[in-house]
N, C-alpha and C. Protein backbone atom coordinates (compact mmCIF):
# COMPACT_ATOMS: atom_id res chain seq x y z
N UNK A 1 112.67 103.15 96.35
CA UNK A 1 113.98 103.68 96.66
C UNK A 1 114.13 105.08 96.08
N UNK A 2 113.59 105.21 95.02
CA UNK A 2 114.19 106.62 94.89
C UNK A 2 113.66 107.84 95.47
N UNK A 3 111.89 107.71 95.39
CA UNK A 3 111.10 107.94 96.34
C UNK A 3 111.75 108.49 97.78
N UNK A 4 112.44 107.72 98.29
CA UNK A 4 112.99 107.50 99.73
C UNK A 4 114.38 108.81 99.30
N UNK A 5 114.65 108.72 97.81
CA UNK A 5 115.69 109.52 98.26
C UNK A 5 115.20 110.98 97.78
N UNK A 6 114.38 111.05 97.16
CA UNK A 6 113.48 112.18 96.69
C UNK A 6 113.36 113.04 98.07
N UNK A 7 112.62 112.06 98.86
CA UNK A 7 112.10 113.01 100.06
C UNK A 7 112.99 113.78 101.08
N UNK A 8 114.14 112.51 101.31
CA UNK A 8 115.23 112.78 101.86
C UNK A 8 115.87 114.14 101.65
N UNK A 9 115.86 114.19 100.13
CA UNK A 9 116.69 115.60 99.94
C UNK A 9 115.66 116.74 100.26
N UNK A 10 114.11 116.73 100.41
CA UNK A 10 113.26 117.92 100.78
C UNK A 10 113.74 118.05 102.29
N UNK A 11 113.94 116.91 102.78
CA UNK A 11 114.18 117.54 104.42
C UNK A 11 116.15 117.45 104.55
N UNK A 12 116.95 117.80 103.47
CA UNK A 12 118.11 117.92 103.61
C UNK A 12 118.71 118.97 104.84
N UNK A 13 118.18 119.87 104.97
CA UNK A 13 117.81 121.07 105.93
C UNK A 13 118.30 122.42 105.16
N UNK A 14 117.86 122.51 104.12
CA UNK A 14 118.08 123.66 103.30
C UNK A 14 116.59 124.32 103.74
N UNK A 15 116.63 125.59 104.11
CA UNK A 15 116.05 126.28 104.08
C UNK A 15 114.38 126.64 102.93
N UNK A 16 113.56 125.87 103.47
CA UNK A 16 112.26 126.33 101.80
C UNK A 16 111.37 126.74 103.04
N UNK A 17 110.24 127.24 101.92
CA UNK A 17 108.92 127.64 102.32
C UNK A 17 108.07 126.92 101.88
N UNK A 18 107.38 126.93 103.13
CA UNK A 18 106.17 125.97 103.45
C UNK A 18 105.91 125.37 101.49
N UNK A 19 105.30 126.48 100.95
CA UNK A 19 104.69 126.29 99.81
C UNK A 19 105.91 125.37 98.86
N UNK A 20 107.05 125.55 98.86
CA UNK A 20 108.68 124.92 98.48
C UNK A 20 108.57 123.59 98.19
N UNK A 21 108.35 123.36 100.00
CA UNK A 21 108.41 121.86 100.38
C UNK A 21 106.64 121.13 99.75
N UNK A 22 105.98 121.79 100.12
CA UNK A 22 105.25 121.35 99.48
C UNK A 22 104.87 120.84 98.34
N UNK A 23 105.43 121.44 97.10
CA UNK A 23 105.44 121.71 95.71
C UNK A 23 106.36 120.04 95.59
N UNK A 24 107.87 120.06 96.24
CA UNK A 24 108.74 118.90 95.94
C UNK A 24 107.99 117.90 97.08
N UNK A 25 107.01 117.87 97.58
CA UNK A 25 106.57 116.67 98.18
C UNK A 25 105.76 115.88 96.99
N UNK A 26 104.90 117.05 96.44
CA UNK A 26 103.59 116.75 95.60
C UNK A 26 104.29 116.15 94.32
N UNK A 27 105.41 116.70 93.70
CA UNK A 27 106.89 116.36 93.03
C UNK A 27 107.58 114.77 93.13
N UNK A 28 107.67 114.14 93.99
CA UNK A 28 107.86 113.39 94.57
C UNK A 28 106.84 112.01 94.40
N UNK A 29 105.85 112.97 94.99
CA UNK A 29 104.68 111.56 94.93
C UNK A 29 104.53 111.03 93.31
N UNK A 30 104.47 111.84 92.61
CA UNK A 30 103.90 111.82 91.21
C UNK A 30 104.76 110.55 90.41
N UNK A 31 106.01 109.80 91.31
CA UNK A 31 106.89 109.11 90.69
C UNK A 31 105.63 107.72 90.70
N UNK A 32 106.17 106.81 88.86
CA UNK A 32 105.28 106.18 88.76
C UNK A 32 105.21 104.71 89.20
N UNK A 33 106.38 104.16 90.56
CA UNK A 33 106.05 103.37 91.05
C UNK A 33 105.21 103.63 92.14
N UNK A 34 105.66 104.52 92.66
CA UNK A 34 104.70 104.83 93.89
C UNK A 34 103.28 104.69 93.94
N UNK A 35 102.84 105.33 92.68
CA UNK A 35 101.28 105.75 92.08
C UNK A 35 101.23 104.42 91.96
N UNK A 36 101.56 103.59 91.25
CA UNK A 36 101.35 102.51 91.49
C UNK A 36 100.87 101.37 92.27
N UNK A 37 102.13 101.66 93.42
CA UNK A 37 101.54 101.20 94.62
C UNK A 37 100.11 101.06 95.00
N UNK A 38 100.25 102.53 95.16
CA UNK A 38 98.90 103.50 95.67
C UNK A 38 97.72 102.67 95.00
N UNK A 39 97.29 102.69 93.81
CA UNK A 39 96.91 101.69 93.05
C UNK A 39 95.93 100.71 93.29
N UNK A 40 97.31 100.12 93.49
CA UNK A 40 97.66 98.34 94.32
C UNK A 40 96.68 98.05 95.66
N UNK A 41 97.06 99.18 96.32
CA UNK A 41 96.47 99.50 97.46
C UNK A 41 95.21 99.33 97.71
N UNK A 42 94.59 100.78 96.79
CA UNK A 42 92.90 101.07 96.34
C UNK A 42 92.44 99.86 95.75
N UNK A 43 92.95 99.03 95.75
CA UNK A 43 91.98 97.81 95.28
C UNK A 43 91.35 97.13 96.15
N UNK A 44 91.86 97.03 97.23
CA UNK A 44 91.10 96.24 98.46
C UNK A 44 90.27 97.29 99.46
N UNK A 45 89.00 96.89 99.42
CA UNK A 45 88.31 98.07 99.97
C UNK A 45 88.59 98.38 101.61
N UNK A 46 88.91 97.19 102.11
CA UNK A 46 89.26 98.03 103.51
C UNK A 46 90.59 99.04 103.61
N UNK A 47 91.87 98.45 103.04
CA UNK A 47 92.21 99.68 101.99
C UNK A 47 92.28 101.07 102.00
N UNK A 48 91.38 100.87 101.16
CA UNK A 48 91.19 102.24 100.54
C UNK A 48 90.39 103.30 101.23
N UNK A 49 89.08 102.54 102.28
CA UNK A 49 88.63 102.92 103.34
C UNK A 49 89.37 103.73 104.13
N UNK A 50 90.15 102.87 104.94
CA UNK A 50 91.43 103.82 105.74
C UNK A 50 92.16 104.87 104.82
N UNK A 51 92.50 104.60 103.88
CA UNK A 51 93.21 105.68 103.42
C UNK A 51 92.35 107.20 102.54
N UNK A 52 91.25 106.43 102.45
CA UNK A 52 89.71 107.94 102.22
C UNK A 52 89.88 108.43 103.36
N UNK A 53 89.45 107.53 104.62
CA UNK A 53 89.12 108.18 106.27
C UNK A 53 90.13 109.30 106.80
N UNK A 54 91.38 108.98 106.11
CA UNK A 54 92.83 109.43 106.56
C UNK A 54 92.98 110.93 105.66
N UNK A 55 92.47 110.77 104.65
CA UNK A 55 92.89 111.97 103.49
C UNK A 55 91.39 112.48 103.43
N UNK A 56 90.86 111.77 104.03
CA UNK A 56 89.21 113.19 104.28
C UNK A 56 89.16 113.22 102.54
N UNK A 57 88.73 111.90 101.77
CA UNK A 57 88.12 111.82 100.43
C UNK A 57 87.09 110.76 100.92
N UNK A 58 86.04 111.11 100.00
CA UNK A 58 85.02 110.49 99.67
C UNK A 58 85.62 108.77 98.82
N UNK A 59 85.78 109.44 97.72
CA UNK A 59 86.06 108.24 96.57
C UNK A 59 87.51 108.10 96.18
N UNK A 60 88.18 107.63 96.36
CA UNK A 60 89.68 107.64 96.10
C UNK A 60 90.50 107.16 94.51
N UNK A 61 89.38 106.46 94.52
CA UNK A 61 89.37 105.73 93.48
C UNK A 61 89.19 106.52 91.65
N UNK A 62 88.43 107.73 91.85
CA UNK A 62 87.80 108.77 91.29
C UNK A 62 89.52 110.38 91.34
N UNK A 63 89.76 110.26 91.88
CA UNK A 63 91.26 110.99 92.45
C UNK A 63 92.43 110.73 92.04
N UNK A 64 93.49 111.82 91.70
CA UNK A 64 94.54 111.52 91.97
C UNK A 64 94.97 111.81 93.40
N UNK A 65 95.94 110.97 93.41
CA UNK A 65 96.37 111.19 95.21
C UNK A 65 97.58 112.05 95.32
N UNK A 66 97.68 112.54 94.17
CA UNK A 66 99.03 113.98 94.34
C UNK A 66 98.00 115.08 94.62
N UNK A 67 96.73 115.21 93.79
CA UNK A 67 96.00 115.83 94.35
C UNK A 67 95.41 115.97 95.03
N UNK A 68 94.91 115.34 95.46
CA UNK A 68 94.39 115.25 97.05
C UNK A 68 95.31 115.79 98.15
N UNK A 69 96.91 114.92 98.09
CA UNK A 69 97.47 115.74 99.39
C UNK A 69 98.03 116.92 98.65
N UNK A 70 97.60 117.68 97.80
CA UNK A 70 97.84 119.25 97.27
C UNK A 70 96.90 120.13 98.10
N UNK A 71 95.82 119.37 98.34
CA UNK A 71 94.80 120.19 99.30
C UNK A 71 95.29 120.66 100.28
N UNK A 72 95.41 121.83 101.05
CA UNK A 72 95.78 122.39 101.64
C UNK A 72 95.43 121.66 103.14
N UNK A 73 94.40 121.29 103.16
CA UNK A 73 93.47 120.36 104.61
C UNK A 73 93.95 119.36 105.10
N UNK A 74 94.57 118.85 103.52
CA UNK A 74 94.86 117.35 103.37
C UNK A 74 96.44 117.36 104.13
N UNK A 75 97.00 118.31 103.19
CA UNK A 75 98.64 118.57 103.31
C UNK A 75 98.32 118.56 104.76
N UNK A 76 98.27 119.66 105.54
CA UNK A 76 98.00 120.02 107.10
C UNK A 76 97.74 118.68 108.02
N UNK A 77 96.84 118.17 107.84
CA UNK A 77 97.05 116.53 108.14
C UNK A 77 98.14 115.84 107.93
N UNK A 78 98.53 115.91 106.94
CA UNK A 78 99.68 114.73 106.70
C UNK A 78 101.14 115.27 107.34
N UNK A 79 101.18 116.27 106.87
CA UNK A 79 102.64 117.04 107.18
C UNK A 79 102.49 118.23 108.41
């Protein structure tokens, strides 16, 4: 939930730059249920599979996943 309201306010429609929104996305993720999740997730290898295949990582497991979608390649994909 808060997550949900985190993001909400990046697309409030205030005016940012690319790099802005970016920064409060990467901002956002870093909250520690989420990471959590994420986690939760990477434990089951099919999993984590899809979500390497998806974020163009090798090892996910080895990663943070704020960093990863900080990658510029990554971001561009996702967003």
């Amino acid at each position: 939930m808060i997550l949900s309201n985190r993001v909400k306010w990046i697309f409030s429609g205030h005016k940012m730059s690319r790099e802005e929104v970016k920064r409060k996305i990467i901002e956002a993720l870093q909250d520690r249920g989420f990471l959590e999740a994420v986690k939760a997730l990477i434990k089951e290898e099919s999993q984590r599979l899809a979500i390497e295949r998806i974020l163009m990582v090798k090892d996910l497991r080895g990663e943070s996943l704020p960093e990863v979608i900080a990658r510029d390649q990554v971001f561009n994909v996702i967003f």
